[in-house]
C-alpha atoms as a PDB file:
ATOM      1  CA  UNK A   1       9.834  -2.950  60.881  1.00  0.00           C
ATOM      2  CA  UNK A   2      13.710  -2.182  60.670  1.00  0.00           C
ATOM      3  CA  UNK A   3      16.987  -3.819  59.250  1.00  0.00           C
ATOM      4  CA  UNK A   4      18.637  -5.114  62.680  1.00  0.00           C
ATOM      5  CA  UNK A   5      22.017  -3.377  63.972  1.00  0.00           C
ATOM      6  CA  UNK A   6      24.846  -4.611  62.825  1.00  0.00           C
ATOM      7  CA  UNK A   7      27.389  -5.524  65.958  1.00  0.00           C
ATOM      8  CA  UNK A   8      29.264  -2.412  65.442  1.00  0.00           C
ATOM      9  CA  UNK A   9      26.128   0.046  65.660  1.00  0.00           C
ATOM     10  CA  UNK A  10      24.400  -2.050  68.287  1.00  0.00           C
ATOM     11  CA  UNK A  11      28.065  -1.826  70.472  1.00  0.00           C
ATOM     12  CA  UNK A  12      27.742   2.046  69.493  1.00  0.00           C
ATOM     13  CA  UNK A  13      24.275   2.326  70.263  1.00  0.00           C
ATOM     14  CA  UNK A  14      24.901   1.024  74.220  1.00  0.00           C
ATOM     15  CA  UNK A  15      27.897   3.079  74.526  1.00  0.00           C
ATOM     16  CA  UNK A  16      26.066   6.041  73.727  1.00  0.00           C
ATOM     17  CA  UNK A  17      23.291   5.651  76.089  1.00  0.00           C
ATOM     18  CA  UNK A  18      26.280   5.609  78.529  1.00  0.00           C
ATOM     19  CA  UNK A  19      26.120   1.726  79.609  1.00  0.00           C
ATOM     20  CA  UNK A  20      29.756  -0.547  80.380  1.00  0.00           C
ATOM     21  CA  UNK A  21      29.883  -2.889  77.780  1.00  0.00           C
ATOM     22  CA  UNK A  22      31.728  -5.955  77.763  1.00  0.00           C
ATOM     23  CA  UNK A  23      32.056  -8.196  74.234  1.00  0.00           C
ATOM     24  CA  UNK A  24      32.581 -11.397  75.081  1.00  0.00           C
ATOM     25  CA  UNK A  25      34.691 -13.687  73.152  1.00  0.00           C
ATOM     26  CA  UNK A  26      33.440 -14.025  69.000  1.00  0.00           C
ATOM     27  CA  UNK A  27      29.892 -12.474  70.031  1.00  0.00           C
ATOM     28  CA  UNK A  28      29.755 -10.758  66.794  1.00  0.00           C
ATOM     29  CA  UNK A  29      29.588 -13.679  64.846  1.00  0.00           C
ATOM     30  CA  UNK A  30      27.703 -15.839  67.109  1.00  0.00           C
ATOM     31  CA  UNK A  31      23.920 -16.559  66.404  1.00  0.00           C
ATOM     32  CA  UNK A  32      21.702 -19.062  65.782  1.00  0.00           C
ATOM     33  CA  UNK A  33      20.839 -17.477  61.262  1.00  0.00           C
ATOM     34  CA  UNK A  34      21.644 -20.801  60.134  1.00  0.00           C
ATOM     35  CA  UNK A  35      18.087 -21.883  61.500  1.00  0.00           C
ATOM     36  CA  UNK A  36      16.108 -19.370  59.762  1.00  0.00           C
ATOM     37  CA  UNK A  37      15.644 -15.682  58.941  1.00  0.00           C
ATOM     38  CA  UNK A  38      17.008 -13.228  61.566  1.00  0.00           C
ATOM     39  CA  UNK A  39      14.768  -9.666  61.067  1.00  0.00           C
ATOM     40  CA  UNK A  40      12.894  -7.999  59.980  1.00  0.00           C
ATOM     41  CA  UNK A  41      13.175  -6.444  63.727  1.00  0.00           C
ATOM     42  CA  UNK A  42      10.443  -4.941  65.611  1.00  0.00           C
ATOM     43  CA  UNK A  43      11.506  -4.774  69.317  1.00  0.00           C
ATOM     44  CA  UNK A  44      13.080  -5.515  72.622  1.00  0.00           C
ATOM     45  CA  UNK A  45      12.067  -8.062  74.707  1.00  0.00           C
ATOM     46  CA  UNK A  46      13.463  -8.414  78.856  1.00  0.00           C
ATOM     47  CA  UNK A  47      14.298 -12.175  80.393  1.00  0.00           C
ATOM     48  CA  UNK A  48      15.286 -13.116  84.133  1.00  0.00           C
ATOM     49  CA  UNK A  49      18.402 -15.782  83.751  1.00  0.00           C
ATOM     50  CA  UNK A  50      17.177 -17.714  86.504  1.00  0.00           C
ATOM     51  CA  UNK A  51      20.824 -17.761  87.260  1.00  0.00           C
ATOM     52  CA  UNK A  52      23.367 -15.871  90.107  1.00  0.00           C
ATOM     53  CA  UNK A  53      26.356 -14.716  88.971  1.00  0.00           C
ATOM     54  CA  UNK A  54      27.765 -12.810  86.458  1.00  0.00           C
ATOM     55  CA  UNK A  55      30.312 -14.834  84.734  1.00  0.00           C
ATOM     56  CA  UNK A  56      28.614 -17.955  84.956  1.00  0.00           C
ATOM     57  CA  UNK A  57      25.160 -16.394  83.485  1.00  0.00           C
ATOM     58  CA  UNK A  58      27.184 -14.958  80.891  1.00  0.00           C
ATOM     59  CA  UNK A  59      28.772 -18.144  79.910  1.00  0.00           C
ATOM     60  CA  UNK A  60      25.583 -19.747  80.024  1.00  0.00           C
ATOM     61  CA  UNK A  61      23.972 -17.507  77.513  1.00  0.00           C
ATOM     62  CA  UNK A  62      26.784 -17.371  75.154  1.00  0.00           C
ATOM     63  CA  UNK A  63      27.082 -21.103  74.826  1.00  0.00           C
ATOM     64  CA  UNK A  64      23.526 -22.204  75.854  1.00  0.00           C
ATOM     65  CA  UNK A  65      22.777 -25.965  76.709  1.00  0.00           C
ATOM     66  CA  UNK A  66      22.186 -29.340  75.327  1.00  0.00           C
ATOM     67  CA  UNK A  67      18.733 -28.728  74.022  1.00  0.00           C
ATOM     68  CA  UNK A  68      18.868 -24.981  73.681  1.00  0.00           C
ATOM     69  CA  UNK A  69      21.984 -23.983  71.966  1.00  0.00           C
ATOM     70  CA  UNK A  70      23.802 -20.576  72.536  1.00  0.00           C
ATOM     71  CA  UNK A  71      23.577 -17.803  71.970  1.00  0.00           C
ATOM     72  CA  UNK A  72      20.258 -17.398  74.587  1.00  0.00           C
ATOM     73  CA  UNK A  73      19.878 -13.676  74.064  1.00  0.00           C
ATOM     74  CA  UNK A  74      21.902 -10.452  72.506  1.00  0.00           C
ATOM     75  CA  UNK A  75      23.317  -9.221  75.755  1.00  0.00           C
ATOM     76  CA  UNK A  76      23.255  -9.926  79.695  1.00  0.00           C
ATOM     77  CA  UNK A  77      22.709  -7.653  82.103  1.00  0.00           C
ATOM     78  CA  UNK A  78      24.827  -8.074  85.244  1.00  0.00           C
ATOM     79  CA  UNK A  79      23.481  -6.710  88.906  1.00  0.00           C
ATOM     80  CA  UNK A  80      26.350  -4.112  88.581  1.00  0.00           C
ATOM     81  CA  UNK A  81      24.459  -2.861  85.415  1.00  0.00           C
ATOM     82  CA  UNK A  82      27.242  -3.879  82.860  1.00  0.00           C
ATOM     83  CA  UNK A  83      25.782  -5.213  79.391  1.00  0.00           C
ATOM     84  CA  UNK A  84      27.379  -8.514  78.342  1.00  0.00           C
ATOM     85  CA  UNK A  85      27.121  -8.927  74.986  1.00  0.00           C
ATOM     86  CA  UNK A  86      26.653 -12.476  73.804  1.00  0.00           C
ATOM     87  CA  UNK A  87      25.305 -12.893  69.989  1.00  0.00           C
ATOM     88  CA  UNK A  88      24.719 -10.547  67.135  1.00  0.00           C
ATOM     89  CA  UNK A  89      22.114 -12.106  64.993  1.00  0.00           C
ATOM     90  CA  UNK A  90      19.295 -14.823  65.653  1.00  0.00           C
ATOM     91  CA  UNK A  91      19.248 -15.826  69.474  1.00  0.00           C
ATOM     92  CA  UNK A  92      17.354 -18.698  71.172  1.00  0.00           C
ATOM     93  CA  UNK A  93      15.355 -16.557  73.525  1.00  0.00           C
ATOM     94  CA  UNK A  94      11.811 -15.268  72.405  1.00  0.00           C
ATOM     95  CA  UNK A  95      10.860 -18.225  71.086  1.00  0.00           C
ATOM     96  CA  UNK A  96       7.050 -19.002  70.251  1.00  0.00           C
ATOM     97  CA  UNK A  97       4.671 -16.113  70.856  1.00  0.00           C
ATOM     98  CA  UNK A  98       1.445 -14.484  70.209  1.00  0.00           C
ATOM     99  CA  UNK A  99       0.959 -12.805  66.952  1.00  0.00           C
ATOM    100  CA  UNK A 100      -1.247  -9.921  68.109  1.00  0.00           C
ATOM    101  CA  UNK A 101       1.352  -9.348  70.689  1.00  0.00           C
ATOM    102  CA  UNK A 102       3.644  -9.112  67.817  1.00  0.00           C
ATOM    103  CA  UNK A 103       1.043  -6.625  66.067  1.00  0.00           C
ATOM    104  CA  UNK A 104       0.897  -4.776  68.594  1.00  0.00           C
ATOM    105  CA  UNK A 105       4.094  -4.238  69.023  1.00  0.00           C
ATOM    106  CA  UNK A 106       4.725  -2.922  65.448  1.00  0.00           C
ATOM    107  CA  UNK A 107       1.818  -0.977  65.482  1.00  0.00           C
ATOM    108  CA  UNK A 108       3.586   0.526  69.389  1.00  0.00           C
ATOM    109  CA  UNK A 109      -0.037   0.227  70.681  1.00  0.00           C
ATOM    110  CA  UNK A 110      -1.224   1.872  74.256  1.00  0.00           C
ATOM    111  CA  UNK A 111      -2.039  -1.829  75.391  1.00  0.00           C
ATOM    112  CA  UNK A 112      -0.701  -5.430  74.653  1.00  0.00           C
ATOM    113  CA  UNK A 113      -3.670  -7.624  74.192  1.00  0.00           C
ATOM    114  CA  UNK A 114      -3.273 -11.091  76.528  1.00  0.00           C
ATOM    115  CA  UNK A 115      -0.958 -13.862  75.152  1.00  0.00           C
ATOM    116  CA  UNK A 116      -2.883 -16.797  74.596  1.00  0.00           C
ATOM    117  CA  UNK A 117      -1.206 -18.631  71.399  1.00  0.00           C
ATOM    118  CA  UNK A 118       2.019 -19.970  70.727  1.00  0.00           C
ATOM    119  CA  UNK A 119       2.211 -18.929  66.577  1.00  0.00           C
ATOM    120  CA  UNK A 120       4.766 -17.021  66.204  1.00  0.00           C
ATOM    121  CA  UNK A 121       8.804 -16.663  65.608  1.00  0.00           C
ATOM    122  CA  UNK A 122       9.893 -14.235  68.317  1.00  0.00           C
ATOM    123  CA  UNK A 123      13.625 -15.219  67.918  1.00  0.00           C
ATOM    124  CA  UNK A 124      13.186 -13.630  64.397  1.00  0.00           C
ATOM    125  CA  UNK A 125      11.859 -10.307  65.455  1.00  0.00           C
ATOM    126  CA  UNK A 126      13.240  -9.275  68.972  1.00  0.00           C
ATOM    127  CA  UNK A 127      16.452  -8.263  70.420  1.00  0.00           C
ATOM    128  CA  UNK A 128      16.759 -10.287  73.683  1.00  0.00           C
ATOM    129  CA  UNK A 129      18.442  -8.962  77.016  1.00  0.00           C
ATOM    130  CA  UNK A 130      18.913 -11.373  79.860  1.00  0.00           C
ATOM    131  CA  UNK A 131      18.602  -9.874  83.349  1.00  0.00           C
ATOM    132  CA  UNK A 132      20.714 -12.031  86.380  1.00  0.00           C
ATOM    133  CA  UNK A 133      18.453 -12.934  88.805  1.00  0.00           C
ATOM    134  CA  UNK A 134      16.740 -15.982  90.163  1.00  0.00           C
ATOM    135  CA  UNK A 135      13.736 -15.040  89.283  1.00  0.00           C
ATOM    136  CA  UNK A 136      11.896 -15.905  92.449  1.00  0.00           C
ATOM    137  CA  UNK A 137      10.652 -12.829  93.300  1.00  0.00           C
ATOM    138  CA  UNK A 138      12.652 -12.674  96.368  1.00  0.00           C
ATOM    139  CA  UNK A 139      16.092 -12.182  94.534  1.00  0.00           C
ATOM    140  CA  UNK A 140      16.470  -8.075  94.732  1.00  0.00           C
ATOM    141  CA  UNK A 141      17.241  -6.046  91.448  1.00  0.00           C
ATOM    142  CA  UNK A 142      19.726  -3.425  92.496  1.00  0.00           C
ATOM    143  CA  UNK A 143      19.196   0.228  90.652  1.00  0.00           C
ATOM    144  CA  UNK A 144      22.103  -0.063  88.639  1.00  0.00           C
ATOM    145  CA  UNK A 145      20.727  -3.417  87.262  1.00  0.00           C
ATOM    146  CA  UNK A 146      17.383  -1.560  86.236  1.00  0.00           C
ATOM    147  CA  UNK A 147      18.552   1.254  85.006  1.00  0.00           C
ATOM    148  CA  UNK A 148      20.922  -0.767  82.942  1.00  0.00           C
ATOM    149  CA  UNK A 149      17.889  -1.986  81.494  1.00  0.00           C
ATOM    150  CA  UNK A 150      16.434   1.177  81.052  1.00  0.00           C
ATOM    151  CA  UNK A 151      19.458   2.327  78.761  1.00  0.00           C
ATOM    152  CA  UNK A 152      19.445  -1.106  77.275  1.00  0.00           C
ATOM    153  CA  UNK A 153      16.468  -1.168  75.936  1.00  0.00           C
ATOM    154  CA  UNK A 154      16.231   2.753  75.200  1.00  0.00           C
ATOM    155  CA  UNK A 155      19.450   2.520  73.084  1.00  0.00           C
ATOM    156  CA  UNK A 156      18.155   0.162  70.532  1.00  0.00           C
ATOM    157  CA  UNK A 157      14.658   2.039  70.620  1.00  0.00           C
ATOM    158  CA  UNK A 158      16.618   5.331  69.757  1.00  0.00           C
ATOM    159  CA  UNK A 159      18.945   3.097  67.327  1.00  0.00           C
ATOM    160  CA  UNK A 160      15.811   2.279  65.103  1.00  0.00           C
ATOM    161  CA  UNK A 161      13.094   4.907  66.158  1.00  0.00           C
ATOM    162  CA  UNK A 162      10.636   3.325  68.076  1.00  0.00           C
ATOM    163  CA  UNK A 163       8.817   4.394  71.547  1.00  0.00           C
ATOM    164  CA  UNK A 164       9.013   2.793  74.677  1.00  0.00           C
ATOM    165  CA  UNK A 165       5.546   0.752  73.595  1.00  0.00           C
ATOM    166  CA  UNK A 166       8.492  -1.736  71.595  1.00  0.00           C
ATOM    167  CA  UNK A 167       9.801  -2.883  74.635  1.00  0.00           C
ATOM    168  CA  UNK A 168       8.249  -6.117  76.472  1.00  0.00           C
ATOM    169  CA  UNK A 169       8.768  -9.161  78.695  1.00  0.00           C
ATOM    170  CA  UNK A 170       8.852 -12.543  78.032  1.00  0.00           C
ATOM    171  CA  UNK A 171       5.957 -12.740  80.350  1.00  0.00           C
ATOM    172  CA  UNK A 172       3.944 -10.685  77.657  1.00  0.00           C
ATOM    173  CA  UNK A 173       4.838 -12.840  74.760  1.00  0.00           C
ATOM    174  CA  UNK A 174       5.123 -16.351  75.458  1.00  0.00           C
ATOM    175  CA  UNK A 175       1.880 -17.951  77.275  1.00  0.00           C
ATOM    176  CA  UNK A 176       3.221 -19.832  80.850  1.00  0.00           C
ATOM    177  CA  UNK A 177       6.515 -17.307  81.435  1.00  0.00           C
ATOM    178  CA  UNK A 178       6.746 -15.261  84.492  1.00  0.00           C
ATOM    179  CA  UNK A 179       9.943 -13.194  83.791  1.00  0.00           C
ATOM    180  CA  UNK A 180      10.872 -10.821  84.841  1.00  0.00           C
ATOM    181  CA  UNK A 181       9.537 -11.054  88.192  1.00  0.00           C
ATOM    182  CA  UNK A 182      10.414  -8.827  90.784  1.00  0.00           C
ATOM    183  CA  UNK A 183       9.384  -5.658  88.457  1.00  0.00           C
ATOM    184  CA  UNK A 184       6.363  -4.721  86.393  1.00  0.00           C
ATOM    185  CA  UNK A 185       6.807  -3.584  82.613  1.00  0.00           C
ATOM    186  CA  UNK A 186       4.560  -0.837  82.999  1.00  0.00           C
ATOM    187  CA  UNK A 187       7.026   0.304  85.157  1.00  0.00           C
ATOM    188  CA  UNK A 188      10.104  -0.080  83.040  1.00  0.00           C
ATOM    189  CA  UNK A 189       8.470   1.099  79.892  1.00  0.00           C
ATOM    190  CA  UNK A 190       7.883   4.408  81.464  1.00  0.00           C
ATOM    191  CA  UNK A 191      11.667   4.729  82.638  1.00  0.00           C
ATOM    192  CA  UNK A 192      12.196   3.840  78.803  1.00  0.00           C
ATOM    193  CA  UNK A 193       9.622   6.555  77.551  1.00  0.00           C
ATOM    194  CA  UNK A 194      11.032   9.156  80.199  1.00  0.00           C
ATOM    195  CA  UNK A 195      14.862   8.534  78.969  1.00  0.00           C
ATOM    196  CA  UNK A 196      13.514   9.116  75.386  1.00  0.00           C
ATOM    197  CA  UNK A 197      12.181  12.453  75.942  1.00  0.00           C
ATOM    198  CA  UNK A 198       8.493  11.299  76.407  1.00  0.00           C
ATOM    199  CA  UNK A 199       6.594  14.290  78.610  1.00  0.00           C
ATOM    200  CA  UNK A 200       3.270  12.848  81.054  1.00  0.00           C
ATOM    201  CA  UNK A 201       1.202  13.525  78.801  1.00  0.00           C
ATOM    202  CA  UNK A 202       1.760  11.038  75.807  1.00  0.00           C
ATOM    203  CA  UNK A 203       4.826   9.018  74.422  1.00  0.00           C
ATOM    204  CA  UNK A 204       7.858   9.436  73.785  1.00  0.00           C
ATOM    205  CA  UNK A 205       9.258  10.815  70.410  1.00  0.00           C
ATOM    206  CA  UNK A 206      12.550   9.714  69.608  1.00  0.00           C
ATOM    207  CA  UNK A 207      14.415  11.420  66.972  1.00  0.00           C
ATOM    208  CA  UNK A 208      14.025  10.818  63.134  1.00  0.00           C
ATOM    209  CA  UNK A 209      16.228   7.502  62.335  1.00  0.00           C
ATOM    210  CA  UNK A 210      19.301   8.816  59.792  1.00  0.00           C
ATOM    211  CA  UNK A 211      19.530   7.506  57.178  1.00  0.00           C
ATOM    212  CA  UNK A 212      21.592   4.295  56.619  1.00  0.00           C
ATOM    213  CA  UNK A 213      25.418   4.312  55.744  1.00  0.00           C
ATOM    214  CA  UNK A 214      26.698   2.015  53.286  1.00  0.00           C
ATOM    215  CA  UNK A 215      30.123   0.166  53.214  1.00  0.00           C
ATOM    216  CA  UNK A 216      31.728   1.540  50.062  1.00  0.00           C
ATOM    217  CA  UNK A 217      33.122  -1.097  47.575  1.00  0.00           C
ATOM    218  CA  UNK A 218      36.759  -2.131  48.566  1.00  0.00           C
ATOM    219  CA  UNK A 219      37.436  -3.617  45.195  1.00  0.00           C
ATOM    220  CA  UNK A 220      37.118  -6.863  43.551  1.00  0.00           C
ATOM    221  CA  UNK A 221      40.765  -7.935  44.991  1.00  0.00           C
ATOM    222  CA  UNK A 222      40.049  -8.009  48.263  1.00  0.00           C
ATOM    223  CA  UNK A 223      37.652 -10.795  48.239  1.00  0.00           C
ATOM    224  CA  UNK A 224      40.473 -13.371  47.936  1.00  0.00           C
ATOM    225  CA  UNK A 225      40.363 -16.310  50.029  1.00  0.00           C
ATOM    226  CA  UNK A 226      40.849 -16.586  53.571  1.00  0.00           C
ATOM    227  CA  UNK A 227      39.992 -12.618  53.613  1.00  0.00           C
ATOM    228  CA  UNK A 228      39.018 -12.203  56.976  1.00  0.00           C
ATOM    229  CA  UNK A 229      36.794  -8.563  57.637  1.00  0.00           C
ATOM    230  CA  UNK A 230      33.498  -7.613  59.481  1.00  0.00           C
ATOM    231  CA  UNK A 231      32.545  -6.713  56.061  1.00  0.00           C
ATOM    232  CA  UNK A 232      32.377  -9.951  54.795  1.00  0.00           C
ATOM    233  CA  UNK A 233      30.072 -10.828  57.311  1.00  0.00           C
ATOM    234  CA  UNK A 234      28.145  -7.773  57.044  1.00  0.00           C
ATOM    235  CA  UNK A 235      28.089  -8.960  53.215  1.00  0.00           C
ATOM    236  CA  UNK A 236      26.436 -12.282  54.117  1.00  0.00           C
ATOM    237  CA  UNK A 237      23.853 -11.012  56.309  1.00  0.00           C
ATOM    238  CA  UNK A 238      22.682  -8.709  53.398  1.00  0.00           C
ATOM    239  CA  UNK A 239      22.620 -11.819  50.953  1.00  0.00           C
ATOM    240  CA  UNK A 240      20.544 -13.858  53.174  1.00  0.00           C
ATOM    241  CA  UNK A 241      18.096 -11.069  53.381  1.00  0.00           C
ATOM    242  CA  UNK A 242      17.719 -10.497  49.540  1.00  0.00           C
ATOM    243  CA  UNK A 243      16.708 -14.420  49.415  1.00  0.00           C
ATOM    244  CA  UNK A 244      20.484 -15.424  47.677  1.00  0.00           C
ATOM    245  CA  UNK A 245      22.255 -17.214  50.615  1.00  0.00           C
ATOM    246  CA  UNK A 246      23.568 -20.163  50.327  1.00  0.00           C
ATOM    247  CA  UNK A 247      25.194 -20.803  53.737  1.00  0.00           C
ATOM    248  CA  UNK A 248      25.152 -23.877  55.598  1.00  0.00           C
ATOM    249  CA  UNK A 249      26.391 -22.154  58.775  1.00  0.00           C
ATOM    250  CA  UNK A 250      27.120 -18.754  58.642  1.00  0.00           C
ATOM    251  CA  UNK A 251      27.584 -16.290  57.066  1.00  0.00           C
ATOM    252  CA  UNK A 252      30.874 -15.125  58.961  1.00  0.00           C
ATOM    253  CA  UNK A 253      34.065 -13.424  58.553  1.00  0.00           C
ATOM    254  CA  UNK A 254      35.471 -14.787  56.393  1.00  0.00           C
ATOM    255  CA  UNK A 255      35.578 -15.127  52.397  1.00  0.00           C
ATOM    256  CA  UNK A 256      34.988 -18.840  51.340  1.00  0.00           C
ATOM    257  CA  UNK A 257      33.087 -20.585  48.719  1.00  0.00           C
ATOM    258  CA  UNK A 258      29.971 -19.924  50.527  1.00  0.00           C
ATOM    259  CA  UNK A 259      29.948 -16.267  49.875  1.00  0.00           C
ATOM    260  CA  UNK A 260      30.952 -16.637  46.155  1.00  0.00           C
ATOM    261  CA  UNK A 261      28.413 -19.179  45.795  1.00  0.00           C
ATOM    262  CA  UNK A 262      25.599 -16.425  47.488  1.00  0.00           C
ATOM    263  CA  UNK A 263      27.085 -13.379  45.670  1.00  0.00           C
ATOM    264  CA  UNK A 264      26.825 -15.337  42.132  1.00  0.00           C
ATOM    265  CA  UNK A 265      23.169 -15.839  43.059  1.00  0.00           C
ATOM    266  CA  UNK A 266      23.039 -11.790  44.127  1.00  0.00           C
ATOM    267  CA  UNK A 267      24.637 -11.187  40.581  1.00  0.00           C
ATOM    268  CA  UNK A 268      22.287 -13.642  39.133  1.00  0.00           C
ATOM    269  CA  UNK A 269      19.102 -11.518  40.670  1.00  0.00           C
ATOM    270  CA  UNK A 270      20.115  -8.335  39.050  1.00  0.00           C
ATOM    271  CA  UNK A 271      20.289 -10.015  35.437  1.00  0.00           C
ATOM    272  CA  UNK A 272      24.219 -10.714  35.044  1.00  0.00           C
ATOM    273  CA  UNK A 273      25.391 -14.311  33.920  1.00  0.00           C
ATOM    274  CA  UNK A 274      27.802 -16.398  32.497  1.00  0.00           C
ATOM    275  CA  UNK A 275      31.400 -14.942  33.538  1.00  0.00           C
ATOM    276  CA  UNK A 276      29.278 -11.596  34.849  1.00  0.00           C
ATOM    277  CA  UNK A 277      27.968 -13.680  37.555  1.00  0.00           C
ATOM    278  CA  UNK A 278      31.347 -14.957  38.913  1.00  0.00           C
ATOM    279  CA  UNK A 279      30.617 -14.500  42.723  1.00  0.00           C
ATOM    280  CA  UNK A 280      33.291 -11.721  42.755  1.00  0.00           C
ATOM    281  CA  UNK A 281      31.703  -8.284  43.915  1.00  0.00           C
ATOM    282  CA  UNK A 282      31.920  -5.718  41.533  1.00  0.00           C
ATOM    283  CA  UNK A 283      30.986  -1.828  42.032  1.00  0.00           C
ATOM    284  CA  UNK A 284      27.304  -1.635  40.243  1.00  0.00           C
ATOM    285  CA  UNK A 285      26.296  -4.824  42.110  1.00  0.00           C
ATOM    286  CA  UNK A 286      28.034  -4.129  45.207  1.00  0.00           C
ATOM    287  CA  UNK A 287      26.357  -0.870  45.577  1.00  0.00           C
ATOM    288  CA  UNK A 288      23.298  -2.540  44.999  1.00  0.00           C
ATOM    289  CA  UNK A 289      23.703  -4.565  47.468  1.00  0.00           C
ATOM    290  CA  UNK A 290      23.899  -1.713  50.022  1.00  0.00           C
ATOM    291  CA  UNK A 291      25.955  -3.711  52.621  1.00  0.00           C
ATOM    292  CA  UNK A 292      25.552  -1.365  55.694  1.00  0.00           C
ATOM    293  CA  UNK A 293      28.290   0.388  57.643  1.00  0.00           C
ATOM    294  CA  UNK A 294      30.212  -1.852  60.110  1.00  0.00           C
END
């Protein structure tokens, strides 16, 4: 179980695992939270786009379609081996799955048992990468385009701690899919477990998580309206998780009624009322809040 990246640590994260990465347009606020919870996170799951192309898979997962809105996934991963990214947040790409795949993907277990049910929230839980190709087994995947997803998927395992064993297709979660096609998981997963530092004879151990940074409190004046500030957002995501959002759409970037409204219920939670519980962050509450680094 982990808190998911914010956009800032997951950008970080791919840099340092050496990978091109491209933001595409207002990726950072773009997700799909207003339709329910996005985290806790417990791994990466691998798509095929069905799609040739770069720009035109790209725009395709960023704004998605009539009945499957954008974004489709976190990032895209071109044949070139740049990373895309897309949306920060809930994506429209797991979809139902198979709670004892989910299981045993928390528990990182040696084998994922078959998936035969349809139960589960997988946009909730997984970060999604979608891989251009066709998807016809034919269409070739060039090394730079697997290795990409090697470091892909190894940079948000090192990110939050977790082996190689988090990392599956959406072959292995959602009864009926075939992708990817064209390579096996086993496969990738050991690529994964090699980049972390796992030796033949068992898996990988990546290094100890650090501990989590915390945006310190920028004062009660700068939550004036209009404020626009990844913190805010970063704000809003931490409200929603502690049960006190009240977004319709959201939360982003900006400092509205919205967030007051959310933060008065926040202030509300830890006791304060009446002209305490204003929906203007103070420093006890704020602290409290632990709104992480951005």
């Amino acid at each position: 179980m982990a808190t998911p990246l914010t956009a800032s640590q997951l950008l970080k994260a791919l840099r340092d695992e050496g990978l091109e990465v491209v933001e595409h347009r207002s990726w950072r606020t773009h997700n799909r939270n207003h339709k329910g919870p996005w985290g806790p996170v417990h791994g990466v799951m691998i798509h095929h786009t069905v799609t040739s192309g770069t720009q035109s898979s790209v725009d395709l997962c960023y704004d998605g379609y009539s009945s499957l809105p954008g974004p489709l996934c976190h990032g895209v991963i071109a044949k070139d081996g740049s990373v895309h990214l897309v949306g920060n947040g809930r994506a429209n790409h797991a979809g139902l799955g198979d709670d004892e795949v989910l299981r045993a993907v928390i528990d990182e277990a040696a084998t994922l048992p078959a998936d035969n049910e349809a139960n589960t929230d997988g946009n909730r839980h997984f970060y999604g990468f979608e891989c251009v190709n066709l998807g016809d087994g034919a269409d070739p995947w060039p090394a730079a385009q697997l290795e990409a997803i090697e470091r892909a998927a190894a940079a948000i395992c090192r990110a939050h701690g977790w082996s190689h064993r988090s990392v599956i297709g959406h072959k292995e979660w959602q009864p009926g899919k075939v992708d990817p096609r064209g390579f096996t998981m086993d496969s990738m997963r050991e690529r994964i477990r090699g980049r972390l530092g796992g030796g033949p004879g068992g898996p990988a151990k990546p290094p100890a998580p650090k501990p989590p940074a915390y945006e310190p409190f920028p004062g009660a004046a700068f939550f004036t309206a209009g404020r626009r500030s990844p913190v805010i957002t970063a704000m809003g995501k931490r409200l929603v998780a502690v049960g006190c959002g009240r977004y319709e759409v959201g939360p982003g970037p900006e400092w509205g009624e919205a967030d007051r409204a959310s933060y008065a219920a926040w202030q509300r939670k830890l006791g304060y009322s009446g002209r305490d519980a204003d929906g203007i962050p103070g420093k006890t509450s704020w602290d409290k809040l632990k709104v992480p680094n951005v």
